[in-house]
Protein backbone atom coordinates (compact mmCIF):
# COMPACT_ATOMS: atom_id res chain seq x y z
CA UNK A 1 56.33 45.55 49.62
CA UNK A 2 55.43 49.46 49.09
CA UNK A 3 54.21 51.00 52.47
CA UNK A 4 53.10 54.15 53.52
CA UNK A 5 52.35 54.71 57.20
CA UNK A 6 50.72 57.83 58.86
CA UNK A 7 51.34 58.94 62.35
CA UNK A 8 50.55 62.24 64.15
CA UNK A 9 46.89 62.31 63.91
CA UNK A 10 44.61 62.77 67.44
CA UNK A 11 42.54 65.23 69.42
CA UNK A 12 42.93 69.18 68.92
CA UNK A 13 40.83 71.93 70.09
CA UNK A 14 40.05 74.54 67.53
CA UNK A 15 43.04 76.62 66.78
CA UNK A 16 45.02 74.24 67.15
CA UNK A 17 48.19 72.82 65.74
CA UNK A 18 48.84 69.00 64.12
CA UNK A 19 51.39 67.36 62.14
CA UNK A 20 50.55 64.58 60.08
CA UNK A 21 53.92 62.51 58.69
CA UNK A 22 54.04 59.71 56.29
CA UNK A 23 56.67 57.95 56.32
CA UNK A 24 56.64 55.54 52.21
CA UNK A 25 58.57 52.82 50.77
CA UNK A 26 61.91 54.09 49.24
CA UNK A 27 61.58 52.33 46.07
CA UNK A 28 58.79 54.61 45.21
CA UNK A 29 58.98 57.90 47.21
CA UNK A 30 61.56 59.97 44.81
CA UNK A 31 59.25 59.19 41.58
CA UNK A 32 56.11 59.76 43.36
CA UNK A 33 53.63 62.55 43.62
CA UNK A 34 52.75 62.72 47.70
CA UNK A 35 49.50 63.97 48.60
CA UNK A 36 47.29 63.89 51.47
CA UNK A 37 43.62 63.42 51.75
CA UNK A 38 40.86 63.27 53.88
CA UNK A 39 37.41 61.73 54.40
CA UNK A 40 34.33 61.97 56.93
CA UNK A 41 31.41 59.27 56.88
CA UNK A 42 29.11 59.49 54.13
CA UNK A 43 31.47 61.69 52.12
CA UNK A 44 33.51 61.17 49.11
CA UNK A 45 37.74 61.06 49.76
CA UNK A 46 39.23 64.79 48.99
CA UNK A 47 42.44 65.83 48.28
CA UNK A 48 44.28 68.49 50.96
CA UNK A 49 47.49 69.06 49.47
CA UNK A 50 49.52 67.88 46.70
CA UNK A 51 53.56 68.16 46.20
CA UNK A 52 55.25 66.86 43.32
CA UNK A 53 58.83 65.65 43.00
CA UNK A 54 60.27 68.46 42.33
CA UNK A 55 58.60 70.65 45.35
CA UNK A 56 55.53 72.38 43.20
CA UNK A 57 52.46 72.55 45.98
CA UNK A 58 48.88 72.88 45.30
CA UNK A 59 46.20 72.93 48.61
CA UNK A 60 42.12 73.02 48.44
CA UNK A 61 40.59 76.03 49.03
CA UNK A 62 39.66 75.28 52.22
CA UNK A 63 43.06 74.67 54.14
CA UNK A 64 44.99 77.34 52.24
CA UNK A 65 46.99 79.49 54.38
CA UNK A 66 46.48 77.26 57.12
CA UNK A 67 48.08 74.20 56.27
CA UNK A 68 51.13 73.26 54.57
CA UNK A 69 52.77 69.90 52.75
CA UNK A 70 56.16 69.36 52.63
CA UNK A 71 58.72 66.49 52.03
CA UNK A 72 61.99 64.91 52.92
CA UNK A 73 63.35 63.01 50.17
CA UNK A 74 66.47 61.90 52.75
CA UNK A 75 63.99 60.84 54.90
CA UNK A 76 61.46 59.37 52.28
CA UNK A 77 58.58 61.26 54.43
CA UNK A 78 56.04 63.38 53.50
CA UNK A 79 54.60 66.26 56.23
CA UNK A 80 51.41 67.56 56.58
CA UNK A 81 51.67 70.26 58.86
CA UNK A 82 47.88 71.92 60.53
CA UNK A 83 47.66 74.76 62.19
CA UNK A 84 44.25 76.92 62.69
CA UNK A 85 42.71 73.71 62.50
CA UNK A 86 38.68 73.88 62.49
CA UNK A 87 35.74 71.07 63.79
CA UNK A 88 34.80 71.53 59.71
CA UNK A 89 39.02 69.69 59.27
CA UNK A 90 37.97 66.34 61.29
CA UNK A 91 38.13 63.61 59.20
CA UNK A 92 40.63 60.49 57.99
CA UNK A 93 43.28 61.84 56.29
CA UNK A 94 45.23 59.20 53.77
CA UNK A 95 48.68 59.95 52.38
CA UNK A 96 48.96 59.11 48.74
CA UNK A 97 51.77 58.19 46.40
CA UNK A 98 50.88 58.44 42.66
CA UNK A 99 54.00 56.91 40.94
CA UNK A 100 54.60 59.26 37.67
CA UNK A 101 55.88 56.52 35.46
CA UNK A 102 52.80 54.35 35.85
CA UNK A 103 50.42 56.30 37.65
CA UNK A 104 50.00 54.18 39.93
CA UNK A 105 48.33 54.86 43.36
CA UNK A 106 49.18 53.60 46.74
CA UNK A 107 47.28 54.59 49.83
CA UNK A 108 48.35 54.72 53.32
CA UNK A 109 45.55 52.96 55.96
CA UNK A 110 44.86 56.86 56.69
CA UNK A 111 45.34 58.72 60.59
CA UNK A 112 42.00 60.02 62.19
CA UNK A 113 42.34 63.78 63.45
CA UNK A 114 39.43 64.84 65.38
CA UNK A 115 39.01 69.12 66.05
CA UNK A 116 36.84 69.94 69.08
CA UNK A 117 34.94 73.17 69.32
């Protein structure tokens, strides 16, 4: 059964600092594109960052420079780490695994953070 579970999420006062991990299945982690996402109430799920297999990044506008995604293919995890973090960042974030040779999507059950300002 293909898992992904997310873990570090919680309560941060602006400026702060989070790390989001997500730890997937590894029969699909290696061939997978690992992204995070987010979504508030109301609102339509976003992507925050994006790294493929073989390490390429892309972020939206909004969190460049501030946050970064990274993996561990040993570890079958993908990071997520936060820092600067704004009230305008609170939301669910999801990690995602889009498996390249079917393009499939799984979807972890998704961490709240919460930014105070």
């Amino acid at each position: 059964q293909v898992q992904l579970v997310e873990s570090g999420g919680g309560l941060v006062q602006a400026g702060g600092s989070l790390r989001l991990s997500c730890a997937a299945s590894r029969s699909i982690f290696s061939g997978s594109v690992m992204g995070w996402y987010r979504q508030t109430p109301g609102k339509q799920r976003e992507l925050v960052a994006r790294i493929t297999t073989g390490g390429r990044t892309n972020y939206a506008d909004s969190v460049k420079g501030r946050f970064t995604i990274s993996r561990d293919n040993a570890k079958n995890t993908v990071y997520l780490q936060m820092n600067s973090l704004k009230p305008e960042d609170t939301a669910v974030y999801y990690c995602n695994a889009e498996v390249q040779f079917n393009l499939y999507n799984y979807w972890g059950r998704g961490t709240q953070v919460t930014v105070s300002s």
